[in-house]
PDB file of N, CA and C in Angstrom:
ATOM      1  N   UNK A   1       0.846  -1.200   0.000  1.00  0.00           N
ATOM      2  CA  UNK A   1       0.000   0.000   0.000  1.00  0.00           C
ATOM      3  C   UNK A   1       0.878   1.246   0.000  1.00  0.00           C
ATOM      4  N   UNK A   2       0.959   1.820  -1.001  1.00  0.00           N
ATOM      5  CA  UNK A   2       1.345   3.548  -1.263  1.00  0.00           C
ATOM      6  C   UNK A   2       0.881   4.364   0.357  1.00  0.00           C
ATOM      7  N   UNK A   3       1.795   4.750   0.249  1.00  0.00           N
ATOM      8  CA  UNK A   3       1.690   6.659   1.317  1.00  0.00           C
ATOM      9  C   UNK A   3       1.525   7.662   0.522  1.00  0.00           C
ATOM     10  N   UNK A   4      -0.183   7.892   0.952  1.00  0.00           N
ATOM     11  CA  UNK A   4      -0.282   9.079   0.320  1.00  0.00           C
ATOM     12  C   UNK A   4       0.281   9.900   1.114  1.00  0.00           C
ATOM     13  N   UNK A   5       0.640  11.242   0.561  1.00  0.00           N
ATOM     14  CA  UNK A   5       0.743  12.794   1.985  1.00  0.00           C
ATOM     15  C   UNK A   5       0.032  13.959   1.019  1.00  0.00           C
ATOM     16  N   UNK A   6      -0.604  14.274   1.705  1.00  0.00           N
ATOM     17  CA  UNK A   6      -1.182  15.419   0.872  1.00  0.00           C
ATOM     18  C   UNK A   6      -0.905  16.941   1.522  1.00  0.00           C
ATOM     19  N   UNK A   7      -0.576  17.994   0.865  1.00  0.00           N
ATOM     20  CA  UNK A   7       0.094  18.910   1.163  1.00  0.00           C
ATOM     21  C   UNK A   7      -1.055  19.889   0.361  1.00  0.00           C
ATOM     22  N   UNK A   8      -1.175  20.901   1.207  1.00  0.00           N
ATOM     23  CA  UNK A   8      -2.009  22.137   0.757  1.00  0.00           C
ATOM     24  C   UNK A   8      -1.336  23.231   1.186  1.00  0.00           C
ATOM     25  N   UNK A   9      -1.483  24.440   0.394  1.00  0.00           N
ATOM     26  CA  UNK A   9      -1.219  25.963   0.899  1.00  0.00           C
ATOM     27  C   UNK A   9      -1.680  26.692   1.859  1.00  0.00           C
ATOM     28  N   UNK A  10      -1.420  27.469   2.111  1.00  0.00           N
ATOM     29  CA  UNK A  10      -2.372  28.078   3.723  1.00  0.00           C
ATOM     30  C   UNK A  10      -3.542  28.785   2.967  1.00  0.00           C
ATOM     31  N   UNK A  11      -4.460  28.828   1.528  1.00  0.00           N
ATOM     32  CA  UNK A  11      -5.577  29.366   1.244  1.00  0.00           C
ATOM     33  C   UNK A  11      -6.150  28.142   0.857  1.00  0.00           C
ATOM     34  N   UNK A  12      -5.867  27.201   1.683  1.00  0.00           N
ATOM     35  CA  UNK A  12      -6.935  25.670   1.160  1.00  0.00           C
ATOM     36  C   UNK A  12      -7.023  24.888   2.628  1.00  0.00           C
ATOM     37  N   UNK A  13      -7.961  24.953   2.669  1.00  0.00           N
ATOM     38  CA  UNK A  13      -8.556  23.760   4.008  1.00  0.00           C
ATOM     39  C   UNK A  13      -9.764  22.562   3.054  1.00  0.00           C
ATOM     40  N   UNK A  14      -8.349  21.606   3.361  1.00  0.00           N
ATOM     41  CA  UNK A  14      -9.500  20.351   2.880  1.00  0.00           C
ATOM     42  C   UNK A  14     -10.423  19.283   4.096  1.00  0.00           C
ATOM     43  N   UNK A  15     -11.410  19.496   4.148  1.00  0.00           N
ATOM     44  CA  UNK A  15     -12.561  18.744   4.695  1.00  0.00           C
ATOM     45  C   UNK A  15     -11.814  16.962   4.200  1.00  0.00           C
ATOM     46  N   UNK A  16     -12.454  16.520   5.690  1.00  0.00           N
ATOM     47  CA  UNK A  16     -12.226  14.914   5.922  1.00  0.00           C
ATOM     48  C   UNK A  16     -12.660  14.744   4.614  1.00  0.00           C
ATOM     49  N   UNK A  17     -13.864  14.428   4.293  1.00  0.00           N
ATOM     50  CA  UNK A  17     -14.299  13.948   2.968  1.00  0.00           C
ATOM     51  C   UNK A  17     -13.630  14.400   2.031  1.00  0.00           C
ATOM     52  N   UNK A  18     -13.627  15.342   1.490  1.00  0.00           N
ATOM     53  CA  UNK A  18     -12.775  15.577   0.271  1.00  0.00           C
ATOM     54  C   UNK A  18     -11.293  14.833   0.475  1.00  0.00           C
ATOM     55  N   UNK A  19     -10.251  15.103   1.563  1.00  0.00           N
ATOM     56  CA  UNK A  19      -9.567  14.405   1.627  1.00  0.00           C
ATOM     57  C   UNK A  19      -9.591  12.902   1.124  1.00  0.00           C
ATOM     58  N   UNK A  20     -10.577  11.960   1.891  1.00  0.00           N
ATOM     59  CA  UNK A  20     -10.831  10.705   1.292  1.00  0.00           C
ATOM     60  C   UNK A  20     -10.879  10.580   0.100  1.00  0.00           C
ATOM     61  N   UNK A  21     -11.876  11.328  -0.612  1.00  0.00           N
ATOM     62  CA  UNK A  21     -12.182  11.373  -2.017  1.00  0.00           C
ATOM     63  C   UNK A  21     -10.922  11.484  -2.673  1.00  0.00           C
ATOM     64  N   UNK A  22      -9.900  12.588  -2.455  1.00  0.00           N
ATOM     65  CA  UNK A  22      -8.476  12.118  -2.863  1.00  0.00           C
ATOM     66  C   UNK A  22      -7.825  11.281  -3.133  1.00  0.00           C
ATOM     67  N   UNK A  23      -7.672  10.517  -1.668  1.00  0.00           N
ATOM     68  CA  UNK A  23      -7.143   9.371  -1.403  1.00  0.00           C
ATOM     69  C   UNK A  23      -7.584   8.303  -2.718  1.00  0.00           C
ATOM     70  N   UNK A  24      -8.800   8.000  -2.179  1.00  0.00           N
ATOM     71  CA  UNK A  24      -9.574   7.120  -3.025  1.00  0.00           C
ATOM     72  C   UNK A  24      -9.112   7.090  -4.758  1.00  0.00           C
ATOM     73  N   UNK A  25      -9.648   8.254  -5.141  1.00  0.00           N
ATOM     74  CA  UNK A  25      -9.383   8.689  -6.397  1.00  0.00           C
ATOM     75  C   UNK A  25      -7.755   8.208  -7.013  1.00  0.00           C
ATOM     76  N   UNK A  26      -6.833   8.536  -5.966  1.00  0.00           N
ATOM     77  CA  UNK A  26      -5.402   8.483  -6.393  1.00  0.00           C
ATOM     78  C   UNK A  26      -4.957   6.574  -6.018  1.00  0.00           C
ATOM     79  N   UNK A  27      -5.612   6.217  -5.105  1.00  0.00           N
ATOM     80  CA  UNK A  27      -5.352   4.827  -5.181  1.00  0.00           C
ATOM     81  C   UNK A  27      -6.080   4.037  -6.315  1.00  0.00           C
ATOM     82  N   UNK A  28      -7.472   4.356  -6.715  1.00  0.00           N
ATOM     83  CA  UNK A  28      -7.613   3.897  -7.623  1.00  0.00           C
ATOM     84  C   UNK A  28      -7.137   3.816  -9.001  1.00  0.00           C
ATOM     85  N   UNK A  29      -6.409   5.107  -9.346  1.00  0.00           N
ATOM     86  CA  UNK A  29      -5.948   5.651 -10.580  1.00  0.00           C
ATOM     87  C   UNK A  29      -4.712   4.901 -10.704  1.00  0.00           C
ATOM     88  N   UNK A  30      -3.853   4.784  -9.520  1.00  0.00           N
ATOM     89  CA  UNK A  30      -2.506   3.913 -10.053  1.00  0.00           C
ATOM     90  C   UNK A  30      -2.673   2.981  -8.750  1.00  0.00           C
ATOM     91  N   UNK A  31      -3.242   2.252  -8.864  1.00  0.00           N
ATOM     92  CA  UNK A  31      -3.255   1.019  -8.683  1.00  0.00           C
ATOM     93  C   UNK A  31      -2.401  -0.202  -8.867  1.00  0.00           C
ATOM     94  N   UNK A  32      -2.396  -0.514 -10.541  1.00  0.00           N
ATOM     95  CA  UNK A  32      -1.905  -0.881 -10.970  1.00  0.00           C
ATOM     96  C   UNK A  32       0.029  -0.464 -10.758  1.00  0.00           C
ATOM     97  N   UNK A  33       0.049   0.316 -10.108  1.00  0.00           N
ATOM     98  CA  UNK A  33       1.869   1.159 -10.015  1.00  0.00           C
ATOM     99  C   UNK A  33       2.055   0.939  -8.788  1.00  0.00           C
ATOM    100  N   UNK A  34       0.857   0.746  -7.740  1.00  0.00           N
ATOM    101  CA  UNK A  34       0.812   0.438  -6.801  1.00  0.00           C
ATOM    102  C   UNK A  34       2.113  -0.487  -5.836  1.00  0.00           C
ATOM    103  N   UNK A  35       2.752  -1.459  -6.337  1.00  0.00           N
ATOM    104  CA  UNK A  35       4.244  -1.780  -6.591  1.00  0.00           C
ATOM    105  C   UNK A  35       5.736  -0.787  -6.372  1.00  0.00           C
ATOM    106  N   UNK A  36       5.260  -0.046  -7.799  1.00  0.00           N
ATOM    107  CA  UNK A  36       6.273   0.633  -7.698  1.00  0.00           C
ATOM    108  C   UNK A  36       6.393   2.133  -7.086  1.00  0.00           C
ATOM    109  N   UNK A  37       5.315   2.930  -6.892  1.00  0.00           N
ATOM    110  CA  UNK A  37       5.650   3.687  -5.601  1.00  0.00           C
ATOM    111  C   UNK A  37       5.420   3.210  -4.495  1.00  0.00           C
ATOM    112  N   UNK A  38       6.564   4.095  -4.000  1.00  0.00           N
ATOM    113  CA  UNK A  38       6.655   3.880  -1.924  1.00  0.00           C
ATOM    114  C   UNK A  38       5.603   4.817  -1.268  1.00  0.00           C
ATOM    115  N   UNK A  39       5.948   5.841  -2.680  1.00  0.00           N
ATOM    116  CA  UNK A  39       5.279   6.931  -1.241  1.00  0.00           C
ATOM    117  C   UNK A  39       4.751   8.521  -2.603  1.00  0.00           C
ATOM    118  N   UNK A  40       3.550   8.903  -2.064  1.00  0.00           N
ATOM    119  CA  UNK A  40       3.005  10.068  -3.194  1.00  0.00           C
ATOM    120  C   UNK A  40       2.732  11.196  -2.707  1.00  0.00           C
ATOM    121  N   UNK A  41       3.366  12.152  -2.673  1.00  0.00           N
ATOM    122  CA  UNK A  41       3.243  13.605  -2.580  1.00  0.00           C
ATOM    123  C   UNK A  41       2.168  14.510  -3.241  1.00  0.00           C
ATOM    124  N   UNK A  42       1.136  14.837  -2.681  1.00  0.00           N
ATOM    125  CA  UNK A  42       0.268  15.694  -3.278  1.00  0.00           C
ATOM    126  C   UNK A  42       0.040  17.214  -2.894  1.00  0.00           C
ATOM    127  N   UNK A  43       0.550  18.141  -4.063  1.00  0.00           N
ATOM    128  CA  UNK A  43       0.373  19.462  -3.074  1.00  0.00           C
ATOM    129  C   UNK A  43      -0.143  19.986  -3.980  1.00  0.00           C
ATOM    130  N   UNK A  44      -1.795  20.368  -3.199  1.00  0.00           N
ATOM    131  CA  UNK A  44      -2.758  21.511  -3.706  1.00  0.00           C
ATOM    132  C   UNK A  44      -2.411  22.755  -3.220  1.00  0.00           C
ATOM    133  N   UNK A  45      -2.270  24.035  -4.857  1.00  0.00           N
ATOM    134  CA  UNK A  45      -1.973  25.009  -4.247  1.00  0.00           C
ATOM    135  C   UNK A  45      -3.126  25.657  -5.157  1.00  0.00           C
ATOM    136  N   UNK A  46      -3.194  27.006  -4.869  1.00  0.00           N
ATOM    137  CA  UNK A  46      -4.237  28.508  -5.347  1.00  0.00           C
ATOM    138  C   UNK A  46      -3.762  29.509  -6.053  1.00  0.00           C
ATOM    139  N   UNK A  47      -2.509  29.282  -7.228  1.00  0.00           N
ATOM    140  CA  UNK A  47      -2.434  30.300  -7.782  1.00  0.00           C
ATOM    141  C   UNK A  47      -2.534  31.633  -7.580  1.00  0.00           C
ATOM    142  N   UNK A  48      -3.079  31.859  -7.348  1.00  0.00           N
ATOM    143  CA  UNK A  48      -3.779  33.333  -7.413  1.00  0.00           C
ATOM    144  C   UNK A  48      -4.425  33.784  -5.840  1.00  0.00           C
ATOM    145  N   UNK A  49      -3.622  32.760  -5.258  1.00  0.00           N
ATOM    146  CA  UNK A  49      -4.466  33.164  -3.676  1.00  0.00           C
ATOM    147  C   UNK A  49      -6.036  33.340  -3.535  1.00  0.00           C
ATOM    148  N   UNK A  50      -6.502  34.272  -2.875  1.00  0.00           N
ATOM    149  CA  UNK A  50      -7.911  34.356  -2.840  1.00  0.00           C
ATOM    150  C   UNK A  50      -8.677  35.053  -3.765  1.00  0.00           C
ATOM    151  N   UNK A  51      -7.820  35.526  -5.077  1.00  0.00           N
ATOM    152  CA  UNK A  51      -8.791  36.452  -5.956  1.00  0.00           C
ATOM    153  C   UNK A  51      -8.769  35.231  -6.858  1.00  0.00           C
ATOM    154  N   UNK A  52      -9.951  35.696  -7.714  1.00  0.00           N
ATOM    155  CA  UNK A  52     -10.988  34.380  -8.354  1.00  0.00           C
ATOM    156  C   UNK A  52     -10.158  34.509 -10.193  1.00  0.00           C
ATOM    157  N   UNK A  53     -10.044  33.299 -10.695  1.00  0.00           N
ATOM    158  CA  UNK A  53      -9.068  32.984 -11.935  1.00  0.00           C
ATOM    159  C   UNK A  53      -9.508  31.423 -12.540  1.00  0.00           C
ATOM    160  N   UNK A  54      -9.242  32.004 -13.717  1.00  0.00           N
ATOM    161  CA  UNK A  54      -9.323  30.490 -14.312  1.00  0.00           C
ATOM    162  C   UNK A  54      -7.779  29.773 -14.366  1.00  0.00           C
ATOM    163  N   UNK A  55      -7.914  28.475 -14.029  1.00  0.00           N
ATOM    164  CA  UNK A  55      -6.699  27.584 -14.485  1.00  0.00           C
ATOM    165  C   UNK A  55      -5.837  27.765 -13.202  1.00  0.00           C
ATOM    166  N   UNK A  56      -6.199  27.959 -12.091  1.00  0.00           N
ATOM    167  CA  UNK A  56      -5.667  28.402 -11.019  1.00  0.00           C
ATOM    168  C   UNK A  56      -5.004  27.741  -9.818  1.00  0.00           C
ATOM    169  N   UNK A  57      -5.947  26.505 -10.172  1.00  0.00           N
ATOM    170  CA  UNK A  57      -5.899  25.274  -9.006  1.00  0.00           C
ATOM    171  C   UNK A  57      -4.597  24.821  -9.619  1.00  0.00           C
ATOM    172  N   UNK A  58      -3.904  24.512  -8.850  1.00  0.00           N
ATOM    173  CA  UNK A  58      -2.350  23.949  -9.346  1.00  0.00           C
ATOM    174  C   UNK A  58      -2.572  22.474  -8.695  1.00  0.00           C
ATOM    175  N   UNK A  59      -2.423  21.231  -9.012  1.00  0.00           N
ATOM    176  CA  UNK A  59      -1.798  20.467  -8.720  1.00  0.00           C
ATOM    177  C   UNK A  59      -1.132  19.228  -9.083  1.00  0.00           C
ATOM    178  N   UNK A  60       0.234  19.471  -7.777  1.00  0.00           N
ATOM    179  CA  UNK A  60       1.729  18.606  -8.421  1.00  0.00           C
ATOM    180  C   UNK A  60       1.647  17.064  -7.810  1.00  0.00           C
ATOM    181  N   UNK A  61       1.786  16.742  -8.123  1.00  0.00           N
ATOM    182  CA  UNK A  61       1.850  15.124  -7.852  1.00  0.00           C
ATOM    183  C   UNK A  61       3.198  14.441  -7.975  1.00  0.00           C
ATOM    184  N   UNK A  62       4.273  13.709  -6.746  1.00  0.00           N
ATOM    185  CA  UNK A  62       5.615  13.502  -6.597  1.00  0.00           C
ATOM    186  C   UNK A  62       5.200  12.527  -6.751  1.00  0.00           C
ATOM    187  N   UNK A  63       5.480  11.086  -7.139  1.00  0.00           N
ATOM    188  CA  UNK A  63       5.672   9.906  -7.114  1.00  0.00           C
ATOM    189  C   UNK A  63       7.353   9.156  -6.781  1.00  0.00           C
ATOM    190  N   UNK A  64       7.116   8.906  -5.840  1.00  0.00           N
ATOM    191  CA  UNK A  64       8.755   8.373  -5.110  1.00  0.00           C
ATOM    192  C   UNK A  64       8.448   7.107  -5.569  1.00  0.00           C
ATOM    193  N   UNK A  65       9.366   6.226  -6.654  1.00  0.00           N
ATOM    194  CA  UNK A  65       9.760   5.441  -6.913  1.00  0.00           C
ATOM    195  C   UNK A  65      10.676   4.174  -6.240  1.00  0.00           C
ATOM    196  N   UNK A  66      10.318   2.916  -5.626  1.00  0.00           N
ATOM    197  CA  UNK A  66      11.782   2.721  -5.040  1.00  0.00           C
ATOM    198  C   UNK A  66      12.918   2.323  -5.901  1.00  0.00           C
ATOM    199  N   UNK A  67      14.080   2.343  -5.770  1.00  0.00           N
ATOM    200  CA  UNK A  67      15.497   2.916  -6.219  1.00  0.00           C
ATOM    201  C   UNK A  67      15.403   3.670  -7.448  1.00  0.00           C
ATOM    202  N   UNK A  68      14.807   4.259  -7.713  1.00  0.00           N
ATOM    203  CA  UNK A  68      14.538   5.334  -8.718  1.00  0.00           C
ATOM    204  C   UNK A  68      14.385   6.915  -8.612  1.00  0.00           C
ATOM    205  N   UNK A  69      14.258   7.411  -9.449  1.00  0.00           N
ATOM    206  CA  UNK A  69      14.197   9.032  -8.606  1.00  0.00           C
ATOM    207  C   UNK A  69      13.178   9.259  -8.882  1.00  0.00           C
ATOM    208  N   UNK A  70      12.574  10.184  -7.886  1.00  0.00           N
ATOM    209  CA  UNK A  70      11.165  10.591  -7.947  1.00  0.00           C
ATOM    210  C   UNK A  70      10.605  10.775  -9.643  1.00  0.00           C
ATOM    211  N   UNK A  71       9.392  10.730  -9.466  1.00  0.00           N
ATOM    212  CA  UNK A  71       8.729  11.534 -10.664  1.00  0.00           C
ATOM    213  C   UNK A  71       7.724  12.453 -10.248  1.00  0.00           C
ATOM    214  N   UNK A  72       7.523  13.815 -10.921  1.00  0.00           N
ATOM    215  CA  UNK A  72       6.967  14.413 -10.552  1.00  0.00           C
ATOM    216  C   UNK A  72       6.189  15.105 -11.779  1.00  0.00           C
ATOM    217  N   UNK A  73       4.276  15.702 -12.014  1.00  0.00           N
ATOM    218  CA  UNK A  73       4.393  16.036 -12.887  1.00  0.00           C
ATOM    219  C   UNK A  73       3.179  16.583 -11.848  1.00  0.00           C
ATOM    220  N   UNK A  74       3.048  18.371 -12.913  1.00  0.00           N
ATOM    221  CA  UNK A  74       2.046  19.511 -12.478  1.00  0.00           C
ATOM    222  C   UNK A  74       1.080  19.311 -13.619  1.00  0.00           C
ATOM    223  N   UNK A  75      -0.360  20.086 -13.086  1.00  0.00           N
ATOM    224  CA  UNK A  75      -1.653  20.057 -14.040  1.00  0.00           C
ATOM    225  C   UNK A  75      -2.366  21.531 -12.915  1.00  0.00           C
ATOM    226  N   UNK A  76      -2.664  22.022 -13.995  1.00  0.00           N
ATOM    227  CA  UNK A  76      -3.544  23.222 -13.519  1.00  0.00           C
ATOM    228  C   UNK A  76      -5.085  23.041 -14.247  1.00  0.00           C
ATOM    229  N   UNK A  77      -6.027  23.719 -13.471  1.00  0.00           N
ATOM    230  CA  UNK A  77      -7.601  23.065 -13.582  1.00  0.00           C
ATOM    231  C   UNK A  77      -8.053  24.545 -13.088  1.00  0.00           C
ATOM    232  N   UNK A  78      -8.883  24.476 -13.818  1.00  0.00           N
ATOM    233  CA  UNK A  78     -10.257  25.319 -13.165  1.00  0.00           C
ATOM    234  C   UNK A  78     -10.761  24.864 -11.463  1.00  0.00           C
ATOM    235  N   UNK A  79     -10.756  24.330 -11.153  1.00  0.00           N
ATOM    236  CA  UNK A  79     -11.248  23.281  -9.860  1.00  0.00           C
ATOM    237  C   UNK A  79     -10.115  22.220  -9.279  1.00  0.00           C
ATOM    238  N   UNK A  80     -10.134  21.885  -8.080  1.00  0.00           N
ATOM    239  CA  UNK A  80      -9.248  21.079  -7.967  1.00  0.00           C
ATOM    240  C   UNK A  80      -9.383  19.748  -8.151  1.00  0.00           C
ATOM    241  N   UNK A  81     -10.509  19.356  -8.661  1.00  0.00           N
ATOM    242  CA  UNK A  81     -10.972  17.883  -9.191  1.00  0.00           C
ATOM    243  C   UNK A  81     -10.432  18.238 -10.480  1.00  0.00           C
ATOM    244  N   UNK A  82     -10.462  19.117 -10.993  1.00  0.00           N
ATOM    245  CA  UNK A  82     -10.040  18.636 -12.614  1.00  0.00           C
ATOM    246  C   UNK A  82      -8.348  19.376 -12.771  1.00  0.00           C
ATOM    247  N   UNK A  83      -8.059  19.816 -11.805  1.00  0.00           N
ATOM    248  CA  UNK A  83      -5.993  19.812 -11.383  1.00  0.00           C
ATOM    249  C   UNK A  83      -5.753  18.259 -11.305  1.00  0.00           C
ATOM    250  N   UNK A  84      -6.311  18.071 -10.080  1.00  0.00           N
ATOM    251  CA  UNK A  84      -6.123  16.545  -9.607  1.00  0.00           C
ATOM    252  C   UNK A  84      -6.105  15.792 -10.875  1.00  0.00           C
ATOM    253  N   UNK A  85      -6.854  15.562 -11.697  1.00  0.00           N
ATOM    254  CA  UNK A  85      -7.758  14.721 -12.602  1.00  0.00           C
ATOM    255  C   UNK A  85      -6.625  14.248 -13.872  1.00  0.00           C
ATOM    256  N   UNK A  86      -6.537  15.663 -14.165  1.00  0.00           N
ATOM    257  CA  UNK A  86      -5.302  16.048 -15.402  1.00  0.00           C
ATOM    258  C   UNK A  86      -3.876  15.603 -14.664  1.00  0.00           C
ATOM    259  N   UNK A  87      -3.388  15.806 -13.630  1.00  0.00           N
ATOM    260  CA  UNK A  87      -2.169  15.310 -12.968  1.00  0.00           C
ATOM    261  C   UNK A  87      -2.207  14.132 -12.857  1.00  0.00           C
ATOM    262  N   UNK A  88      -3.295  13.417 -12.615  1.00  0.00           N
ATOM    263  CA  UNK A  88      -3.541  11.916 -12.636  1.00  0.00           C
ATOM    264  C   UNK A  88      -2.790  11.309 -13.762  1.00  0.00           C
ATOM    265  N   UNK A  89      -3.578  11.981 -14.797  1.00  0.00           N
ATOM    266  CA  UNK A  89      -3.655  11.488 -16.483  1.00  0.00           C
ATOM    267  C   UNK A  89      -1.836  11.260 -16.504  1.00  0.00           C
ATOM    268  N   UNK A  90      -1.183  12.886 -16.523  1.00  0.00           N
ATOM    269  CA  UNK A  90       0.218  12.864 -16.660  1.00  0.00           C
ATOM    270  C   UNK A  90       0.688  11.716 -15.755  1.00  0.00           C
ATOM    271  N   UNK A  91       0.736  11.328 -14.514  1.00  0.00           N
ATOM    272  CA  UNK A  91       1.344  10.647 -14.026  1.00  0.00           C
ATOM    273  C   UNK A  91       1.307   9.006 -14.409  1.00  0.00           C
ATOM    274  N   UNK A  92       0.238   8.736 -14.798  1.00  0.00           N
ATOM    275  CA  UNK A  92       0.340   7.709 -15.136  1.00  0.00           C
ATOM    276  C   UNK A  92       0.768   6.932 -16.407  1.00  0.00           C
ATOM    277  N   UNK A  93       0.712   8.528 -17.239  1.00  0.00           N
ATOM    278  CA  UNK A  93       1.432   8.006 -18.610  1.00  0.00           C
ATOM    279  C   UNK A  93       2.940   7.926 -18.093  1.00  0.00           C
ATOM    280  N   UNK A  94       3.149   8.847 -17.552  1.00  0.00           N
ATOM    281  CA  UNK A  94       5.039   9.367 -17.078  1.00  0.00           C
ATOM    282  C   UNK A  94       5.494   7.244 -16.389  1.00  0.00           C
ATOM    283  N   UNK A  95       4.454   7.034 -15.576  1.00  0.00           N
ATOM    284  CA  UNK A  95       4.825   5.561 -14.655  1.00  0.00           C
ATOM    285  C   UNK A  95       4.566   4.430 -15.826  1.00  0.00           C
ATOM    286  N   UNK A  96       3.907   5.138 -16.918  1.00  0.00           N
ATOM    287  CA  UNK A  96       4.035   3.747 -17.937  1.00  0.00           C
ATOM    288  C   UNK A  96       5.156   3.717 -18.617  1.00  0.00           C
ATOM    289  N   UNK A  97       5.836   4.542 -18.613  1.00  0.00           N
ATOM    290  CA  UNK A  97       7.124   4.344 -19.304  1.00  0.00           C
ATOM    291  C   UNK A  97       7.999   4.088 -18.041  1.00  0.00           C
ATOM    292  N   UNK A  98       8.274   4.438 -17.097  1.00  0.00           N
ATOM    293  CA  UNK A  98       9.688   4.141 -16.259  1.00  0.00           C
ATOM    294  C   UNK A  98       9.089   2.315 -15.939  1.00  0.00           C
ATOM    295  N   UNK A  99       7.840   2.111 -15.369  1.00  0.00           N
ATOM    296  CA  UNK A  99       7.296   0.351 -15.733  1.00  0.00           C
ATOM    297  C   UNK A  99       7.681  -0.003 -17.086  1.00  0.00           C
ATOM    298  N   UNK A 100       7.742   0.306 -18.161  1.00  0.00           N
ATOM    299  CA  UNK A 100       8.196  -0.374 -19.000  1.00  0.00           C
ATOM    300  C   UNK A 100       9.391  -0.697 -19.316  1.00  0.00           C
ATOM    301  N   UNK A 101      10.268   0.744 -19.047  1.00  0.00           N
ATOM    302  CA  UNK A 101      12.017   0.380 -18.624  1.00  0.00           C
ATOM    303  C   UNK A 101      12.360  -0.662 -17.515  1.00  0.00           C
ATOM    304  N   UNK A 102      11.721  -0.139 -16.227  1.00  0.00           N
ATOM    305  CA  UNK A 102      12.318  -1.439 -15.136  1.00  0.00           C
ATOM    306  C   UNK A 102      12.130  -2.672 -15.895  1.00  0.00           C
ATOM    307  N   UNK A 103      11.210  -3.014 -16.818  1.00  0.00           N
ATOM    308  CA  UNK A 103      10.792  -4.593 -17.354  1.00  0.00           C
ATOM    309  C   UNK A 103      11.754  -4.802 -18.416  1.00  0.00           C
ATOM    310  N   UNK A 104      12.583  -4.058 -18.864  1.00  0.00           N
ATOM    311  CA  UNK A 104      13.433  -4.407 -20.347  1.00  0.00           C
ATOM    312  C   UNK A 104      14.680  -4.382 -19.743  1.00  0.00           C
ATOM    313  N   UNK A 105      14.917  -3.945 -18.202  1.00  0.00           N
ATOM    314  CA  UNK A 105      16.076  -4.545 -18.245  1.00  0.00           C
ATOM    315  C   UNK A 105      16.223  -5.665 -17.544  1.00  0.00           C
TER     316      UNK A 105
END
């Protein structure tokens, strides 16, 4: 089982539930990688602090690999379900290729 950690800015308070919903969301999505990370870094940030913007929601997603070096990839969203959503997408293409290297050698 992956360690999630989820990391927010001081203009974001995430509620228990939403938290879960995170969780959930990100274990389900790499699952399958589930193996090969140790441990996943999630930090929701606000762009733009408290004045209102599109594309604002930032979020980065670390994936610690073991004996490998991290991977890390950003997605910005209107909302932080669709930051999250799009960072998902990147990360899991980024873990289909370093899974396909660990297997060829």
């Amino acid at each position: 089982m992956m360690t999630i950690q989820l990391n927010t800015d001081k203009n974001l308070t995430i509620h228990q539930e939403y938290e879960e919903k995170i969780h959930n969301q990100l274990n389900e999505g790499l699952n399958r990688y589930s193996d090969l990370i140790t441990r996943l870094e999630v930090h929701l940030s606000d762009e733009n602090g408290s004045k209102e913007g599109l594309e604002d929601k930032r979020c980065l997603l670390e994936a610690r690999i073991s004996g490998k070096e991290p991977v890390a990839v950003t997605n910005l969203g209107n909302t932080y379900d669709l930051a999250i959503t799009g960072a998902l997408t990147k990360l899991k293409s980024t873990l289909e290729k370093v899974a396909g290297k660990m297997k060829s050698h």
